[in-house]
ModelCIF file with pLDDT and N, C-alpha, C, O atoms, coordinates in Angstrom:
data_MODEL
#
_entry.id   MODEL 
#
_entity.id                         1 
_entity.type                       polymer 
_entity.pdbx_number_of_molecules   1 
#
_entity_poly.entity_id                      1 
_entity_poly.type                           'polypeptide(L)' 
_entity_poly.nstd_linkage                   no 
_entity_poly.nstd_monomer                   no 
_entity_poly.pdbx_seq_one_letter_code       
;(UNK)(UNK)(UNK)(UNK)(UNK)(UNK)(UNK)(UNK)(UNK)(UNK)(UNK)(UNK)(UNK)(UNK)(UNK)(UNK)
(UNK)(UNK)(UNK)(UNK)(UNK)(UNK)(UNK)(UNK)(UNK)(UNK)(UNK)(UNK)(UNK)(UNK)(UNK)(UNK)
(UNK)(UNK)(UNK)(UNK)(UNK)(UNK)(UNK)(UNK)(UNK)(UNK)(UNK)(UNK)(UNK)(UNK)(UNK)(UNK)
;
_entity_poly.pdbx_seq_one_letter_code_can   XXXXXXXXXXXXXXXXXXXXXXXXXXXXXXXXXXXXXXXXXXXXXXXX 
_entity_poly.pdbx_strand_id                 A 
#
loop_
_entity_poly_seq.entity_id 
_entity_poly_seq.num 
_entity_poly_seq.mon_id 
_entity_poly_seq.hetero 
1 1  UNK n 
1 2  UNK n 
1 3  UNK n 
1 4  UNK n 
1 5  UNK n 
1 6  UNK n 
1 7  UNK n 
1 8  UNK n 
1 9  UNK n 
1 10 UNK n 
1 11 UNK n 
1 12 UNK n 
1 13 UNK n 
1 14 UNK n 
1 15 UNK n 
1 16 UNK n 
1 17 UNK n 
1 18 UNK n 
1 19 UNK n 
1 20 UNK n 
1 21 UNK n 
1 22 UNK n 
1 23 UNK n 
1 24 UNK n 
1 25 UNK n 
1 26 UNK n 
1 27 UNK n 
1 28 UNK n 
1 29 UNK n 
1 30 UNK n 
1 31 UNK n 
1 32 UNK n 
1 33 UNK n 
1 34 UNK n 
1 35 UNK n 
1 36 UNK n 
1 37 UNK n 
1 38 UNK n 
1 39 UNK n 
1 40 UNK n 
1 41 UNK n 
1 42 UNK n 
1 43 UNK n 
1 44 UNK n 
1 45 UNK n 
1 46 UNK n 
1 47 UNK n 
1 48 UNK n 
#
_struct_asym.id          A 
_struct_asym.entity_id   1 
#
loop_
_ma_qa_metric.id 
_ma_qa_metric.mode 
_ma_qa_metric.name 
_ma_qa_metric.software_group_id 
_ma_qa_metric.type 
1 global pLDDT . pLDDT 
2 local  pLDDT . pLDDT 
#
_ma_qa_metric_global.metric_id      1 
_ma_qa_metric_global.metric_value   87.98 
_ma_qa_metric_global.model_id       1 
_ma_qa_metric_global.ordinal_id     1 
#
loop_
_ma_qa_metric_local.label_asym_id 
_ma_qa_metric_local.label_comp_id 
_ma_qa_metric_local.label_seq_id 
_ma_qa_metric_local.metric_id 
_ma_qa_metric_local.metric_value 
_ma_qa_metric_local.model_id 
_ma_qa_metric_local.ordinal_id 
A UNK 1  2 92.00 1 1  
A UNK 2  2 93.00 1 2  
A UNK 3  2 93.00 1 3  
A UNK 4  2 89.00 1 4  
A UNK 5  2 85.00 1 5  
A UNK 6  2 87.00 1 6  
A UNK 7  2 85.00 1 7  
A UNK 8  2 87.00 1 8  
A UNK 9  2 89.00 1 9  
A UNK 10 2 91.00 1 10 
A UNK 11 2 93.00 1 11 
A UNK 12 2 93.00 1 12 
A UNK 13 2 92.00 1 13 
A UNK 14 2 92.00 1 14 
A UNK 15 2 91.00 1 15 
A UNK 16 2 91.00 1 16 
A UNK 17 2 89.00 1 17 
A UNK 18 2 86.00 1 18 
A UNK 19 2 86.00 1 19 
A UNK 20 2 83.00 1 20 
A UNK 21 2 76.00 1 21 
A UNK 22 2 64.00 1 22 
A UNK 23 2 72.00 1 23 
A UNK 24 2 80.00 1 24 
A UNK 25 2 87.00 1 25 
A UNK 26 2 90.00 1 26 
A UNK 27 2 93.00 1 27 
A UNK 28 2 94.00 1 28 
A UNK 29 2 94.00 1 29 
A UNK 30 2 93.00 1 30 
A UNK 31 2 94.00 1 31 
A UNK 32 2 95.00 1 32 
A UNK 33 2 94.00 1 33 
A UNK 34 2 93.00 1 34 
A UNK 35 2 94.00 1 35 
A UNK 36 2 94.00 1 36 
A UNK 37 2 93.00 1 37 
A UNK 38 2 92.00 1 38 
A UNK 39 2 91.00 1 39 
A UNK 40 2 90.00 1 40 
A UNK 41 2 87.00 1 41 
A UNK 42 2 86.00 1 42 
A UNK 43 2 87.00 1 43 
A UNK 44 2 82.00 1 44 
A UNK 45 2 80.00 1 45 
A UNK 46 2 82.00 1 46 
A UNK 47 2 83.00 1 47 
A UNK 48 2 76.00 1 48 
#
loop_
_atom_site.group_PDB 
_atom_site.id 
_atom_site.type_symbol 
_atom_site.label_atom_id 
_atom_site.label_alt_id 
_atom_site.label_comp_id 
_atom_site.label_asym_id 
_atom_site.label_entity_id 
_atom_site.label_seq_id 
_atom_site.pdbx_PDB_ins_code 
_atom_site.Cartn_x 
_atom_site.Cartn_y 
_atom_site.Cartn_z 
_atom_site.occupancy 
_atom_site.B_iso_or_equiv 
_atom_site.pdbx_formal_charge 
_atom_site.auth_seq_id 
_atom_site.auth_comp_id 
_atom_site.auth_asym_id 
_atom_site.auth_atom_id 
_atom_site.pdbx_PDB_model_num 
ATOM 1   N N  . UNK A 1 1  ? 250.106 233.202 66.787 1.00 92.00 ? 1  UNK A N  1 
ATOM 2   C CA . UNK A 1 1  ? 250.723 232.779 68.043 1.00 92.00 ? 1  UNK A CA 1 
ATOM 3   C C  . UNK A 1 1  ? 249.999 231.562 68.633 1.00 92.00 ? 1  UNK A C  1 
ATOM 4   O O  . UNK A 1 1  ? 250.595 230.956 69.524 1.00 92.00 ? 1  UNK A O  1 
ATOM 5   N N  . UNK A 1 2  ? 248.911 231.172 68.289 1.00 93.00 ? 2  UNK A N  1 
ATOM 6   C CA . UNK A 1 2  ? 247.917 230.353 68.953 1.00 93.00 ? 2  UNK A CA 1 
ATOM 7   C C  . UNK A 1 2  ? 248.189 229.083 68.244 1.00 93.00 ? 2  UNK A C  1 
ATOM 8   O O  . UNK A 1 2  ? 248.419 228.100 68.948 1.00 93.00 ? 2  UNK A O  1 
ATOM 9   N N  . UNK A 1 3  ? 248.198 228.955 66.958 1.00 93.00 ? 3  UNK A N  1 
ATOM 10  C CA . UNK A 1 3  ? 248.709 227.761 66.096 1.00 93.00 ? 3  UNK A CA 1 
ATOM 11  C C  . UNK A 1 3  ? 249.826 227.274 65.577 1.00 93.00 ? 3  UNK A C  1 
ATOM 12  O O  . UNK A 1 3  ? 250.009 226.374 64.757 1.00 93.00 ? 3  UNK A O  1 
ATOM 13  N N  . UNK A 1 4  ? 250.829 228.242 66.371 1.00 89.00 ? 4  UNK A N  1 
ATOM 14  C CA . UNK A 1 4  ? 252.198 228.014 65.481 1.00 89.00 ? 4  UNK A CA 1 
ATOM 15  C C  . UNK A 1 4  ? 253.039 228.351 66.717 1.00 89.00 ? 4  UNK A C  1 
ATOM 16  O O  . UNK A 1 4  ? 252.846 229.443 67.250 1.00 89.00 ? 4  UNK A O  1 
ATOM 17  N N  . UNK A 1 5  ? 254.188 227.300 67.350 1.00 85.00 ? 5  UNK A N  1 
ATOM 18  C CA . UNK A 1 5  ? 254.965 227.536 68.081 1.00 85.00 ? 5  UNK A CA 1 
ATOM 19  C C  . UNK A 1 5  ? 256.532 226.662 67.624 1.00 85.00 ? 5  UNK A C  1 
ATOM 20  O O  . UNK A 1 5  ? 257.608 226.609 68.220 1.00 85.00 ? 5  UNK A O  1 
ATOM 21  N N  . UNK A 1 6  ? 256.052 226.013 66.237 1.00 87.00 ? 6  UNK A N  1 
ATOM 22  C CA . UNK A 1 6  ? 257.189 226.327 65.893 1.00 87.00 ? 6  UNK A CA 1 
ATOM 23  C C  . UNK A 1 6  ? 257.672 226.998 64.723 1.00 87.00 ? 6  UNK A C  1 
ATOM 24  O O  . UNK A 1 6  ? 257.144 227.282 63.648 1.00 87.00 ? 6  UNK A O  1 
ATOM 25  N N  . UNK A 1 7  ? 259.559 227.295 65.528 1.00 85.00 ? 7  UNK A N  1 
ATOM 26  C CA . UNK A 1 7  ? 260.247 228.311 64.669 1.00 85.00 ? 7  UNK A CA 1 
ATOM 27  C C  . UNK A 1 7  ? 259.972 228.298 62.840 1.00 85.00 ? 7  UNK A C  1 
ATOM 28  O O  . UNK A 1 7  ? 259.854 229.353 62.217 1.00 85.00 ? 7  UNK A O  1 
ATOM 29  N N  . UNK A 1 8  ? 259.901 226.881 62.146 1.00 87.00 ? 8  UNK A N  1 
ATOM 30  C CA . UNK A 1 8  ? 259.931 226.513 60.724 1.00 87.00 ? 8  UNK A CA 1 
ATOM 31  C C  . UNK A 1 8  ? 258.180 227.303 60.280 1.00 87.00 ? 8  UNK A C  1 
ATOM 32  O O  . UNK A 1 8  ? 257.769 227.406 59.124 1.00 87.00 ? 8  UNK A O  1 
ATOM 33  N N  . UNK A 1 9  ? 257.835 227.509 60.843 1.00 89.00 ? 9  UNK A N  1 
ATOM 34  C CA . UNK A 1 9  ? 256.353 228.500 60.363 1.00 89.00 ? 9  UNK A CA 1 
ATOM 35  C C  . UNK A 1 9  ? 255.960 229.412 61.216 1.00 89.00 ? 9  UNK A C  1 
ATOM 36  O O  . UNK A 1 9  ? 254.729 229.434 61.213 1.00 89.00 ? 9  UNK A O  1 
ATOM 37  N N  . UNK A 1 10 ? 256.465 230.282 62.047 1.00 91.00 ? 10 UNK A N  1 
ATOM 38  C CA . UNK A 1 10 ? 256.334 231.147 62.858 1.00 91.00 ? 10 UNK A CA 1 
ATOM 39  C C  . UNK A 1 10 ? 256.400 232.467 61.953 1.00 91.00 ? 10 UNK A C  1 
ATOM 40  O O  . UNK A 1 10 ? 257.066 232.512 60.918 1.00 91.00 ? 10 UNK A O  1 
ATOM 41  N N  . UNK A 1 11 ? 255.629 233.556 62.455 1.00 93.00 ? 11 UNK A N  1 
ATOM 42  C CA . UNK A 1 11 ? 255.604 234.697 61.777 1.00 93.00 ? 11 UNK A CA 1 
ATOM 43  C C  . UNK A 1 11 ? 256.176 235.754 62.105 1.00 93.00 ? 11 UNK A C  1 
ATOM 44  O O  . UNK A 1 11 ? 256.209 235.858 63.331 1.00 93.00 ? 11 UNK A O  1 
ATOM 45  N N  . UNK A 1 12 ? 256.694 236.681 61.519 1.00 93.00 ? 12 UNK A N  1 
ATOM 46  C CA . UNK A 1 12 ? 257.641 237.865 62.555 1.00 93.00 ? 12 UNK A CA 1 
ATOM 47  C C  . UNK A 1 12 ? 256.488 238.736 63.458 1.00 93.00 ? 12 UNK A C  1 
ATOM 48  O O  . UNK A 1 12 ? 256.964 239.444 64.344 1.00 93.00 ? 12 UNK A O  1 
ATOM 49  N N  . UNK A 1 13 ? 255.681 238.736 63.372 1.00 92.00 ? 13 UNK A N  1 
ATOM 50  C CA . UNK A 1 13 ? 255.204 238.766 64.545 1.00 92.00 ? 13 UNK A CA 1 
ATOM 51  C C  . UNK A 1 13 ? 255.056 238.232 65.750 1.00 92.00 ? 13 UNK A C  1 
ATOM 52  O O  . UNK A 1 13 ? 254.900 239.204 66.489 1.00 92.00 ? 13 UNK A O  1 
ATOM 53  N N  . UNK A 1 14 ? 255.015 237.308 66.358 1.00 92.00 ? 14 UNK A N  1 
ATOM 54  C CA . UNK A 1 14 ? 255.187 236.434 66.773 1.00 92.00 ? 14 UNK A CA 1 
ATOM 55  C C  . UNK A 1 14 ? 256.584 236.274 67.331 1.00 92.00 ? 14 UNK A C  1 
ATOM 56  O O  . UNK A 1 14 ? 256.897 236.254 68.521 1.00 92.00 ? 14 UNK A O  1 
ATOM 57  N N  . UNK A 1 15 ? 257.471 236.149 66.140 1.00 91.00 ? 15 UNK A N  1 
ATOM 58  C CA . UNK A 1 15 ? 258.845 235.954 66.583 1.00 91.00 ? 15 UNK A CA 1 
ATOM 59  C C  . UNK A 1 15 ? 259.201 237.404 67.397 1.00 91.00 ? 15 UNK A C  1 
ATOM 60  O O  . UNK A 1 15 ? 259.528 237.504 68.580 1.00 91.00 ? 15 UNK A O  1 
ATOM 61  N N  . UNK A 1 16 ? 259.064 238.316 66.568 1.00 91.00 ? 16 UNK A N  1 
ATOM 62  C CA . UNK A 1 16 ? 259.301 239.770 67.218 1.00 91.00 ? 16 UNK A CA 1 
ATOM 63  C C  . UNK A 1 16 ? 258.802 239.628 69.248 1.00 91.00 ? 16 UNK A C  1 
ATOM 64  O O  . UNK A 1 16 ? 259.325 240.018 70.292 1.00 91.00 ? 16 UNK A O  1 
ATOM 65  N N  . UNK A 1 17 ? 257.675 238.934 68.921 1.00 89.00 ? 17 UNK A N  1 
ATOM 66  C CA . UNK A 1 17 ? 257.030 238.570 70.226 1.00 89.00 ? 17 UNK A CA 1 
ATOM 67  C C  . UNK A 1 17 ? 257.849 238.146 71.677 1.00 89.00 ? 17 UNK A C  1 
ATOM 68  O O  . UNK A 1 17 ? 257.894 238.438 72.872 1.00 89.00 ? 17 UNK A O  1 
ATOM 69  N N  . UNK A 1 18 ? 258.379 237.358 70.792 1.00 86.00 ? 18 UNK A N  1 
ATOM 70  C CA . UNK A 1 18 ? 259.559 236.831 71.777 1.00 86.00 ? 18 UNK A CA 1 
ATOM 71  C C  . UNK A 1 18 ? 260.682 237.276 72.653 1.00 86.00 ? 18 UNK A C  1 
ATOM 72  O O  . UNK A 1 18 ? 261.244 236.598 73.513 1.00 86.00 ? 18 UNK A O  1 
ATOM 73  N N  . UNK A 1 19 ? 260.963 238.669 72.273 1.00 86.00 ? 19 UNK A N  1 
ATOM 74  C CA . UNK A 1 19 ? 262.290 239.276 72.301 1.00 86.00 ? 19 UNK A CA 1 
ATOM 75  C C  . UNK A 1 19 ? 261.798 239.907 73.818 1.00 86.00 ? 19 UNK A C  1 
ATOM 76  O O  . UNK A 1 19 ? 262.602 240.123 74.724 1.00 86.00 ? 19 UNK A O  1 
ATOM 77  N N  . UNK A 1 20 ? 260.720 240.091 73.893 1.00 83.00 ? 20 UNK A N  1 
ATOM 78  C CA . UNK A 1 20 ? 259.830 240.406 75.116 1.00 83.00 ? 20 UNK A CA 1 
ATOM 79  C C  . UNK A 1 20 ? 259.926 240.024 76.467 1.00 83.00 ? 20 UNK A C  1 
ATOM 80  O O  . UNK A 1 20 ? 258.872 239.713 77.022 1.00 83.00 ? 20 UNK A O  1 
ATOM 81  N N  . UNK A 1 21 ? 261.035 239.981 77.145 1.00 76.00 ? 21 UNK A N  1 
ATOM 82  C CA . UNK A 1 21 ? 261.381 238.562 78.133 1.00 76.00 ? 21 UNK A CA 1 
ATOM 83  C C  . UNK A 1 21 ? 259.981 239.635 79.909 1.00 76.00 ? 21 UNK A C  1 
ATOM 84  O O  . UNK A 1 21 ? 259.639 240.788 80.173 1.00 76.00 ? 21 UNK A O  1 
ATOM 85  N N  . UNK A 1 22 ? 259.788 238.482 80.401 1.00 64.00 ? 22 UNK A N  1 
ATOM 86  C CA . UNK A 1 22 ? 258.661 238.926 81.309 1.00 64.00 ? 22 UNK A CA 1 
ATOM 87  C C  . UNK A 1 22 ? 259.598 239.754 82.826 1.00 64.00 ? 22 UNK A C  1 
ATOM 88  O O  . UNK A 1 22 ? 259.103 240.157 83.879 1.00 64.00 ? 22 UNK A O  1 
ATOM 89  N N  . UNK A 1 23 ? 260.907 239.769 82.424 1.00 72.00 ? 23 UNK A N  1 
ATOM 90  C CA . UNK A 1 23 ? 261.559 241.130 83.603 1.00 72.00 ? 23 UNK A CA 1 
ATOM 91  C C  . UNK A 1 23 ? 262.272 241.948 83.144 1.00 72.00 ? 23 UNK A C  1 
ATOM 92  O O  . UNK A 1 23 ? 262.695 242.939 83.738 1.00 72.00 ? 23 UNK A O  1 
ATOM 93  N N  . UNK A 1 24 ? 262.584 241.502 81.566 1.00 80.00 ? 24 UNK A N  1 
ATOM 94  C CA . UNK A 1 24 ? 263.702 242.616 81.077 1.00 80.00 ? 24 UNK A CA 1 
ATOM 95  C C  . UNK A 1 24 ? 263.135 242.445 79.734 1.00 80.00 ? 24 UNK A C  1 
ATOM 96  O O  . UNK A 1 24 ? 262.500 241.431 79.445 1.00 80.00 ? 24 UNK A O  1 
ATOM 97  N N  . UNK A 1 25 ? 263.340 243.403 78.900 1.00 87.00 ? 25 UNK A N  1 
ATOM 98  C CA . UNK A 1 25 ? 263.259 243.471 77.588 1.00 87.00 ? 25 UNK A CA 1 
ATOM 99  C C  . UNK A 1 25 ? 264.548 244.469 76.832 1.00 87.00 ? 25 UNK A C  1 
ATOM 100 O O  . UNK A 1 25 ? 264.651 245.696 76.864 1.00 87.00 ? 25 UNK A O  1 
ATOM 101 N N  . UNK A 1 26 ? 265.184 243.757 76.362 1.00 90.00 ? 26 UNK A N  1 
ATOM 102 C CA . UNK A 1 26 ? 266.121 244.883 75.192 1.00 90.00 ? 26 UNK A CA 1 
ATOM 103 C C  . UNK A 1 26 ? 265.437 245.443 74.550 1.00 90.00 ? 26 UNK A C  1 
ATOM 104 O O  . UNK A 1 26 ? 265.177 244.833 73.513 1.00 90.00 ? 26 UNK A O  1 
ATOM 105 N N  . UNK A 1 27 ? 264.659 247.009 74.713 1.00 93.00 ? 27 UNK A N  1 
ATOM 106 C CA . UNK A 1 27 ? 263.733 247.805 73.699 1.00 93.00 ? 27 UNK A CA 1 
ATOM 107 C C  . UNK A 1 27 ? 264.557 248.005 72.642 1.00 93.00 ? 27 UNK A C  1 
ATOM 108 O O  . UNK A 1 27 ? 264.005 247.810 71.559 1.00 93.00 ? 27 UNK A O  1 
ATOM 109 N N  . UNK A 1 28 ? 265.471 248.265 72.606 1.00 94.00 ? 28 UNK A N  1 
ATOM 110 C CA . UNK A 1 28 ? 266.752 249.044 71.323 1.00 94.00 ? 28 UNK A CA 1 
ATOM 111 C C  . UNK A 1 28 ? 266.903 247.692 70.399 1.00 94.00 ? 28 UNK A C  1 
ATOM 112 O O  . UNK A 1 28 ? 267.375 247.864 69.275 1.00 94.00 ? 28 UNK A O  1 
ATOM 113 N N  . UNK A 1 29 ? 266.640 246.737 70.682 1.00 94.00 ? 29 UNK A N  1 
ATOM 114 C CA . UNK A 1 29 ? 266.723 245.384 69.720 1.00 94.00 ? 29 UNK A CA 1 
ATOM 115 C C  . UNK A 1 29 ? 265.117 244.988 69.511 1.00 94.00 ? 29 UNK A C  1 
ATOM 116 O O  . UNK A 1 29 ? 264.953 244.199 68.581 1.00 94.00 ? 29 UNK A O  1 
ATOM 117 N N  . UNK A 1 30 ? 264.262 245.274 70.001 1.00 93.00 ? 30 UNK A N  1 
ATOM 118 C CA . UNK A 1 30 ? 262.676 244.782 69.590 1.00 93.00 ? 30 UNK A CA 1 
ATOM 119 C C  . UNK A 1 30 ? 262.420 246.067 68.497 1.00 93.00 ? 30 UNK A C  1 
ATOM 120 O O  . UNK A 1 30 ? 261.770 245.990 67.455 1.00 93.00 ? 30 UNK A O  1 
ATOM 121 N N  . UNK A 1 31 ? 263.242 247.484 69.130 1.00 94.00 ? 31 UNK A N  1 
ATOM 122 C CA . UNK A 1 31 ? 262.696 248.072 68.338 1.00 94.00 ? 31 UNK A CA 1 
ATOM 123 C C  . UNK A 1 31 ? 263.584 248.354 66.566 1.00 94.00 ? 31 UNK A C  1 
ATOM 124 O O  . UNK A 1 31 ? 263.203 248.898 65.530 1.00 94.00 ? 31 UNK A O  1 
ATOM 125 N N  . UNK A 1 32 ? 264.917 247.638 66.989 1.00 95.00 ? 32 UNK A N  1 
ATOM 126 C CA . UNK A 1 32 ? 265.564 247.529 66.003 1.00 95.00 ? 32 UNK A CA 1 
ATOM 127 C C  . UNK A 1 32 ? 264.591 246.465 64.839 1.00 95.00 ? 32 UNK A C  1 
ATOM 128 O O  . UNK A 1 32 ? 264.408 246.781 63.664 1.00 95.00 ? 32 UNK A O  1 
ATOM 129 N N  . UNK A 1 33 ? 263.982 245.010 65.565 1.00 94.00 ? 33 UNK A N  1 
ATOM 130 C CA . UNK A 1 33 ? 263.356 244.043 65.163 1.00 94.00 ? 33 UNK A CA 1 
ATOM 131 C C  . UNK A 1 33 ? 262.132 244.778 64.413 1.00 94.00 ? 33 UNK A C  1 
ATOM 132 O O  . UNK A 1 33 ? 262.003 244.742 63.189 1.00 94.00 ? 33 UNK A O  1 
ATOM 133 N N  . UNK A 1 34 ? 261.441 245.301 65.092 1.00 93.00 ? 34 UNK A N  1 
ATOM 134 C CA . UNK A 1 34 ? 260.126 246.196 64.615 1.00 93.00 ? 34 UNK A CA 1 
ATOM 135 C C  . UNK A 1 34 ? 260.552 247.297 63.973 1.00 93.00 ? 34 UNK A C  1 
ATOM 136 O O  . UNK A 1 34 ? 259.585 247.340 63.213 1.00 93.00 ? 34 UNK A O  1 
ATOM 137 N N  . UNK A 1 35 ? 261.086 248.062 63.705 1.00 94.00 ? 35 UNK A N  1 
ATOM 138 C CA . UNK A 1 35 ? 261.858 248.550 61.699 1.00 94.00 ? 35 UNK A CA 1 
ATOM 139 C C  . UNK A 1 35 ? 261.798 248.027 61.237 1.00 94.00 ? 35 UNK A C  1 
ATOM 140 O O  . UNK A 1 35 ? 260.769 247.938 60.568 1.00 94.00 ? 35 UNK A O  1 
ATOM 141 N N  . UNK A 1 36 ? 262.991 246.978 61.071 1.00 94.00 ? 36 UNK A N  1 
ATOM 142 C CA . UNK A 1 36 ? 262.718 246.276 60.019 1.00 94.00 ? 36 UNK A CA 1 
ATOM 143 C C  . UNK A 1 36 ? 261.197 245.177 59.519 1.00 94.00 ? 36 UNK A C  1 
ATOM 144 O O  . UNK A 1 36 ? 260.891 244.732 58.413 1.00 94.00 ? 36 UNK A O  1 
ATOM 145 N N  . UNK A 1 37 ? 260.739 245.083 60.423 1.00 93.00 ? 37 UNK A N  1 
ATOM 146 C CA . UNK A 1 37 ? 259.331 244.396 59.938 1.00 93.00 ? 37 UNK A CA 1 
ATOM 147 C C  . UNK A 1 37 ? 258.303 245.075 59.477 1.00 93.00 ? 37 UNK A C  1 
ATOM 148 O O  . UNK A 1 37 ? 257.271 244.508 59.119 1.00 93.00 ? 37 UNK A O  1 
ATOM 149 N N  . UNK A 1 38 ? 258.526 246.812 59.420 1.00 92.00 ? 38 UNK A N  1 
ATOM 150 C CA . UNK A 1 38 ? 257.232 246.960 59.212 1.00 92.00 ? 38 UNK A CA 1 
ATOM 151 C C  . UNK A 1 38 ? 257.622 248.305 57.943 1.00 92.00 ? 38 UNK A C  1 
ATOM 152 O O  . UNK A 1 38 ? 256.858 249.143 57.464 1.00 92.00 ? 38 UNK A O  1 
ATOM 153 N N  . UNK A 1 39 ? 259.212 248.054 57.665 1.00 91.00 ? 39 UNK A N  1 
ATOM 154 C CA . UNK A 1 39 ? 259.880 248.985 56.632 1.00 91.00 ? 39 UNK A CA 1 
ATOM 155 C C  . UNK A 1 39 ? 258.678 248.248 55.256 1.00 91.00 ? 39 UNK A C  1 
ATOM 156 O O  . UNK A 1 39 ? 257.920 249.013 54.660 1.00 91.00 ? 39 UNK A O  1 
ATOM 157 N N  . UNK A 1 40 ? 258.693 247.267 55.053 1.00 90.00 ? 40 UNK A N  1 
ATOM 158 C CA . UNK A 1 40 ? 257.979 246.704 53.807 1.00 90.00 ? 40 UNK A CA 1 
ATOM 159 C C  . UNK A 1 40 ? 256.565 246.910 53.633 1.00 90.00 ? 40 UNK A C  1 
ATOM 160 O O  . UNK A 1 40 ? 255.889 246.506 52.687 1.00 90.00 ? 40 UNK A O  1 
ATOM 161 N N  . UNK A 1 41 ? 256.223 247.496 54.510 1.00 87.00 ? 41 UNK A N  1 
ATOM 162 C CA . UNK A 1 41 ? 254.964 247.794 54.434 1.00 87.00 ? 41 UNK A CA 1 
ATOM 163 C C  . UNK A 1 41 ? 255.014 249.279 54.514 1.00 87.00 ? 41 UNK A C  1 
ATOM 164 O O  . UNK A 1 41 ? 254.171 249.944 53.913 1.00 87.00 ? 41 UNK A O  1 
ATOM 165 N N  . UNK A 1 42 ? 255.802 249.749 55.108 1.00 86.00 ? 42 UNK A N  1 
ATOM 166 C CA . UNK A 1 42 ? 255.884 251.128 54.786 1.00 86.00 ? 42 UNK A CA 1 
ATOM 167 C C  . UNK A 1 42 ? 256.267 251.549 53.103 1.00 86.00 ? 42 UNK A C  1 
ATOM 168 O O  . UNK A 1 42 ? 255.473 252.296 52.531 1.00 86.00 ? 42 UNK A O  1 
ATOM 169 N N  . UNK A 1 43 ? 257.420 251.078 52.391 1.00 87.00 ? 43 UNK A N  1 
ATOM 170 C CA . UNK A 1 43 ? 257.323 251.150 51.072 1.00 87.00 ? 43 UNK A CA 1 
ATOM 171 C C  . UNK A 1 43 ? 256.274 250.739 50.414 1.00 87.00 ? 43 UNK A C  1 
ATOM 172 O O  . UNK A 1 43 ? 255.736 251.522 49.631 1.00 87.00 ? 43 UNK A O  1 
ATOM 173 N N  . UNK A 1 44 ? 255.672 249.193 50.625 1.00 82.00 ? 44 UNK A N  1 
ATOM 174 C CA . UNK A 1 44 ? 254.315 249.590 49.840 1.00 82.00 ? 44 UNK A CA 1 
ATOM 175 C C  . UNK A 1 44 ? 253.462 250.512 49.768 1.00 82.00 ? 44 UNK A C  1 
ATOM 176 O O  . UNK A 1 44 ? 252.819 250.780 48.753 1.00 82.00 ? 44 UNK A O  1 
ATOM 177 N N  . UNK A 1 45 ? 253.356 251.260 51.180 1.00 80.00 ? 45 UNK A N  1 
ATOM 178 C CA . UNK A 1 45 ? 252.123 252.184 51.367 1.00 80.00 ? 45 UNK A CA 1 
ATOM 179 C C  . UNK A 1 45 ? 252.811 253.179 50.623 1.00 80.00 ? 45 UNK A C  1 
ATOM 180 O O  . UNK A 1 45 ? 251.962 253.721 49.916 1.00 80.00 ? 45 UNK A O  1 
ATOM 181 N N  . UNK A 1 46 ? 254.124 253.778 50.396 1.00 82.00 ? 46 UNK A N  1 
ATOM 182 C CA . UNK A 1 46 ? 254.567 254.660 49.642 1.00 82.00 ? 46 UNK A CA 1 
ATOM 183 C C  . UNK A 1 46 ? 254.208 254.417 48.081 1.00 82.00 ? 46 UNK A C  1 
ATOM 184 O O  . UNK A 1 46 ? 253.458 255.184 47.478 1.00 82.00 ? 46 UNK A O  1 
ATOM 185 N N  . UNK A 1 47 ? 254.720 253.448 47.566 1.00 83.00 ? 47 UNK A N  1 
ATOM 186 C CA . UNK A 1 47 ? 254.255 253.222 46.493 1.00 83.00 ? 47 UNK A CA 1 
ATOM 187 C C  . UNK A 1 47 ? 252.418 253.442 45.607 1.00 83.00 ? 47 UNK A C  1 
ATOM 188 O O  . UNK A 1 47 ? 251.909 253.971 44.619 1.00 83.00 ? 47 UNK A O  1 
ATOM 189 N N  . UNK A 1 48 ? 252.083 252.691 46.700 1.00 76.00 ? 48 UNK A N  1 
ATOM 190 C CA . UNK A 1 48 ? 250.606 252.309 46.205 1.00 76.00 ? 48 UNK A CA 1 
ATOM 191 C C  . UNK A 1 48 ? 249.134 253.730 47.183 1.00 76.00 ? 48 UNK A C  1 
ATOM 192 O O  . UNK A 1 48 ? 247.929 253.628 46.950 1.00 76.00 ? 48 UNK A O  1 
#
């Protein structure tokens, strides 16, 4: 977040970051966003 503000190298973290607005937040879409970002790491850990 500190070195990268733009979109062409931004990380889903970061981007996920965003969805965050400072009076409202759509939780049901950050948390839709955050599944899917952290499903791939959940199958690896299954795997390995």
């Amino acid at each position: 977040m500190i070195v990268n503000s733009s979109p062409d190298s931004m990380t889903l973290s970061v981007g996920l970051s965003s969805l965050q607005g400072q009076y409202l937040t759509n939780y049901p879409v950050l948390m839709a966003g955050s599944f899917l970002a952290i499903l791939p790491m959940l199958i690896l850990f299954m795997i390995l």
